[in-house]
C-alpha atoms as a PDB file:
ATOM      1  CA  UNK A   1       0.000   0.000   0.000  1.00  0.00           C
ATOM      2  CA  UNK A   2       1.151   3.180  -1.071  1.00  0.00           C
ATOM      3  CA  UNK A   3       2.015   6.114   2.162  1.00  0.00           C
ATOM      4  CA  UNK A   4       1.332   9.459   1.545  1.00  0.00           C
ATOM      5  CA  UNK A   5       3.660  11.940   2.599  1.00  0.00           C
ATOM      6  CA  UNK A   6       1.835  13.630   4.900  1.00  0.00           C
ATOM      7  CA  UNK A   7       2.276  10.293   6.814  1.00  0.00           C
ATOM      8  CA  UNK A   8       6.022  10.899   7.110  1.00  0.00           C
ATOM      9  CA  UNK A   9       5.479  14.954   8.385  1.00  0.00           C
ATOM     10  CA  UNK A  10       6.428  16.397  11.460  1.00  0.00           C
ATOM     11  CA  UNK A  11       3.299  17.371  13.177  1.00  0.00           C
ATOM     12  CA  UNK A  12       5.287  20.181  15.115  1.00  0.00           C
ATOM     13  CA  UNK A  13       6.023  21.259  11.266  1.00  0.00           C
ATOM     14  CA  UNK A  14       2.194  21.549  10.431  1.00  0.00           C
ATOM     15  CA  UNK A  15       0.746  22.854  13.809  1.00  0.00           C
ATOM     16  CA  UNK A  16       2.017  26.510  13.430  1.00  0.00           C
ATOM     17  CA  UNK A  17       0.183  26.486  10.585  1.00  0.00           C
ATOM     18  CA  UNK A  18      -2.844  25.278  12.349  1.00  0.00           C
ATOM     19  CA  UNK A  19      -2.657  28.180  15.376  1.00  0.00           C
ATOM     20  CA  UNK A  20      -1.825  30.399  12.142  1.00  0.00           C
ATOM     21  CA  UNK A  21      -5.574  29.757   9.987  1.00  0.00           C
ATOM     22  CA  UNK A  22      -6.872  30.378  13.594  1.00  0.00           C
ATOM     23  CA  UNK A  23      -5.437  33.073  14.702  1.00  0.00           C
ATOM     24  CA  UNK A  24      -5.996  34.665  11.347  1.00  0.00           C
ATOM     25  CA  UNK A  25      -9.542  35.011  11.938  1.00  0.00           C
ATOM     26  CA  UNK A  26      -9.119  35.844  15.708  1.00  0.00           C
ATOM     27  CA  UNK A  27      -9.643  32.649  17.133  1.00  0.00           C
ATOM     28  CA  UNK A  28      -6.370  31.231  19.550  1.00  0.00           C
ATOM     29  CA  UNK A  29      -3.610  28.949  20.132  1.00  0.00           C
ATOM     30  CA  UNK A  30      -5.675  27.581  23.410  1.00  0.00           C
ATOM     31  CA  UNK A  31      -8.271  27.104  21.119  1.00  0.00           C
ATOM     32  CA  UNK A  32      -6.696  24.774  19.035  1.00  0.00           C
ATOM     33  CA  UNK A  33      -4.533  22.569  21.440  1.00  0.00           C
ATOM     34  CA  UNK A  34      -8.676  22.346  23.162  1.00  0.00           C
ATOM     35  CA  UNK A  35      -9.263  20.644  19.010  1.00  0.00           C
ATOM     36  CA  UNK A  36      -6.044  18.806  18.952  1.00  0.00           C
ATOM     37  CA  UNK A  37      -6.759  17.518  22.523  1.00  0.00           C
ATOM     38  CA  UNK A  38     -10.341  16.399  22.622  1.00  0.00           C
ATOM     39  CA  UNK A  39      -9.930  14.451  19.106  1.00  0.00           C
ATOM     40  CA  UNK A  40      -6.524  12.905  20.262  1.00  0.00           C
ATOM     41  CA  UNK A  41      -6.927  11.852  23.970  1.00  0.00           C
ATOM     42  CA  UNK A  42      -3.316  13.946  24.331  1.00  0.00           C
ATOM     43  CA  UNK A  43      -3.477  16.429  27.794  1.00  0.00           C
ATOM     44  CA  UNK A  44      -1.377  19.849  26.974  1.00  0.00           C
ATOM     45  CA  UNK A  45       1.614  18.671  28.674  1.00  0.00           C
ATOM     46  CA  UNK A  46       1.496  15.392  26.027  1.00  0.00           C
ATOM     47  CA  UNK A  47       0.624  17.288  23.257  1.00  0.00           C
ATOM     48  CA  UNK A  48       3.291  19.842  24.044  1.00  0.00           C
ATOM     49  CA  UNK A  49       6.256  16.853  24.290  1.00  0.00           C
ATOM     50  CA  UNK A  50       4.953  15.379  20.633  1.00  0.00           C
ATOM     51  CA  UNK A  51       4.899  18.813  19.156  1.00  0.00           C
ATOM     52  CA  UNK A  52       9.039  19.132  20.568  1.00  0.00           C
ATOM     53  CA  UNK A  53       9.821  16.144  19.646  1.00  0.00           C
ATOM     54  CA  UNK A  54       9.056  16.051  15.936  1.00  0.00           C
ATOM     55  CA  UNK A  55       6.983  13.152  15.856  1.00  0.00           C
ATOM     56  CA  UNK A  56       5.408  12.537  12.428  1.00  0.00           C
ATOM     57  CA  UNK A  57       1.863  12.501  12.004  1.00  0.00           C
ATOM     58  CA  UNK A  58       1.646   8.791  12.022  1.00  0.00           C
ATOM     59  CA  UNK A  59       3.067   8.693  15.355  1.00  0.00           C
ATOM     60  CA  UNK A  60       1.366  11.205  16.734  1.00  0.00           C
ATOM     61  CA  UNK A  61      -1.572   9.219  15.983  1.00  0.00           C
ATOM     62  CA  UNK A  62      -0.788   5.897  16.515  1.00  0.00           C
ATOM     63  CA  UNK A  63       0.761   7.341  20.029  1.00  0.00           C
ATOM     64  CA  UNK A  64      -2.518   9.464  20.552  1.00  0.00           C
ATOM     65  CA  UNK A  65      -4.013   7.615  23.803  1.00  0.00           C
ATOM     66  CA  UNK A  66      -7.557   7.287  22.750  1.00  0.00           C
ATOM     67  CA  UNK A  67      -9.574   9.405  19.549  1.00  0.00           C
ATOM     68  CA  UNK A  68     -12.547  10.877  20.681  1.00  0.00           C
ATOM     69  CA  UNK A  69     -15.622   8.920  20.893  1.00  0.00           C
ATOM     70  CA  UNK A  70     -17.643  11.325  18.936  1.00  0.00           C
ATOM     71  CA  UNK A  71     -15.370  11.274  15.967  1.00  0.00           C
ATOM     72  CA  UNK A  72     -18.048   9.895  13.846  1.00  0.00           C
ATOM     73  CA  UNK A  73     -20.086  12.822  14.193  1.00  0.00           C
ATOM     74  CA  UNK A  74     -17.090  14.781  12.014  1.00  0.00           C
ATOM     75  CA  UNK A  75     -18.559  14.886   8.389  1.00  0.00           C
ATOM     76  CA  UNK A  76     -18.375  16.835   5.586  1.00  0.00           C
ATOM     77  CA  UNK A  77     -15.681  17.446   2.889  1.00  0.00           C
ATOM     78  CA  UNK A  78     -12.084  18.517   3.109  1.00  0.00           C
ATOM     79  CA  UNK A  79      -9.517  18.728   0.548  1.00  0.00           C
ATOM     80  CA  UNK A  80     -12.264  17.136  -1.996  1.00  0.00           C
ATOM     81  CA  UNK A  81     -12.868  14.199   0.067  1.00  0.00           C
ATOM     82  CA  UNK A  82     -16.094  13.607   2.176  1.00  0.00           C
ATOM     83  CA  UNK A  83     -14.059  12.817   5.479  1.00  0.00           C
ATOM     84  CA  UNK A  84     -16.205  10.073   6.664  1.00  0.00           C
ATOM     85  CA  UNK A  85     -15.631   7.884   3.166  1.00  0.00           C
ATOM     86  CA  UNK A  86     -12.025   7.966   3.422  1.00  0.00           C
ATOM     87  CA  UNK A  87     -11.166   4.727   4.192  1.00  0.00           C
ATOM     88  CA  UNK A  88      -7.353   4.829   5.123  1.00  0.00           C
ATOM     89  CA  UNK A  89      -7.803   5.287   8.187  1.00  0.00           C
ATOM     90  CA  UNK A  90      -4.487   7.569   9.030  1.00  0.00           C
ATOM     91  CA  UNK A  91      -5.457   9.920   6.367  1.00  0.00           C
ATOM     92  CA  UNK A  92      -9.204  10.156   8.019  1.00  0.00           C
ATOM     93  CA  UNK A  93      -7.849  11.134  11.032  1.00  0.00           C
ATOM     94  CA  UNK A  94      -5.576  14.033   9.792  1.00  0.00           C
ATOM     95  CA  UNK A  95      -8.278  14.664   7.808  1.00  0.00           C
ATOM     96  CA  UNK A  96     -11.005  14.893  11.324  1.00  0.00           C
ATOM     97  CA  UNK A  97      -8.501  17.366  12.371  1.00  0.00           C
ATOM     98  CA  UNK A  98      -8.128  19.538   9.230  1.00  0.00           C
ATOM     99  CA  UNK A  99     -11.685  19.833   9.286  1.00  0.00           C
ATOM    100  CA  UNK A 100     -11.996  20.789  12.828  1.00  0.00           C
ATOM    101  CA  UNK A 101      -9.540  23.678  12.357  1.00  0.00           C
ATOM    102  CA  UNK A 102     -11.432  24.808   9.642  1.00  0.00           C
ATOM    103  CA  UNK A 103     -14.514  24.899  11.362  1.00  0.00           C
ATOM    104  CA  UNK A 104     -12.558  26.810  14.205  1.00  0.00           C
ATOM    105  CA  UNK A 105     -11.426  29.098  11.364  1.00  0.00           C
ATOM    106  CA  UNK A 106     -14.789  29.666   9.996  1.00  0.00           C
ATOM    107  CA  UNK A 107     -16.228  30.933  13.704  1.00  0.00           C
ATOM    108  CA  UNK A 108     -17.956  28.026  14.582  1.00  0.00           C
ATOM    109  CA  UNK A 109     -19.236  27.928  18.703  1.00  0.00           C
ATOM    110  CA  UNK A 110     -16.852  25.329  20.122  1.00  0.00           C
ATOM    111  CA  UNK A 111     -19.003  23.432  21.645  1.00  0.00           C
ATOM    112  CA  UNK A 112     -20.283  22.566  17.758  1.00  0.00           C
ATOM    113  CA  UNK A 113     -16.718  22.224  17.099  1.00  0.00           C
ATOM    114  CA  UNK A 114     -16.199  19.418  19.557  1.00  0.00           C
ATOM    115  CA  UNK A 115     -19.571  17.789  18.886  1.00  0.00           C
ATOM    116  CA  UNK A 116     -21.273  18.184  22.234  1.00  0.00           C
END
């Protein structure tokens, strides 16, 4: 099977760009990690040691201690894709996240955001 790059990429490499989108359309850093951390099971201090340590995204979420629950409830389409068809499973969970940061970036209520 082929791996996608993204596989290979530093998370710490793409999460600036994350707080970036965000904080573009005055939304936070805080607001983010609150994303990262409800999808990925990862507390701050977690998240903080994979984002310094360079892990690549398919350690970050093969490490990730337990995805959210809720993570079905994530539809919609991202990069062309309907997120809940994509069937690699890796790729659907960068893509989960992706989507969440743009929903953060379009000023959706968080508690929409993280499905509650």
């Amino acid at each position: 099977m082929e791996t996608h790059r993204i596989f290979k990429t530093s998370f710490a490499s793409v999460y600036p760009h994350y707080v970036a989108k965000a904080e573009k359309k005055d939304r936070t850093k805080a607001e983010v990690d609150t994303i990262i951390t409800w999808l990925t099971g990862y507390d701050q201090q977690a998240l903080e040691q994979q984002i310094d340590s360079g892990t690549d995204f398919e350690t970050f979420f093969a490490q990730a201690p337990q995805l959210n629950p809720n993570v079905s409830k994530i539809t919609g389409v991202i990069c062309g894709y309907r997120v809940e068809e994509i069937e690699n499973k890796l790729m659907q969970q960068i893509r989960y996240l992706d989507k969440l940061i743009d929903e953060l970036a379009k000023g959706k209520a968080m508690e929409k955001i993280l499905r509650k």
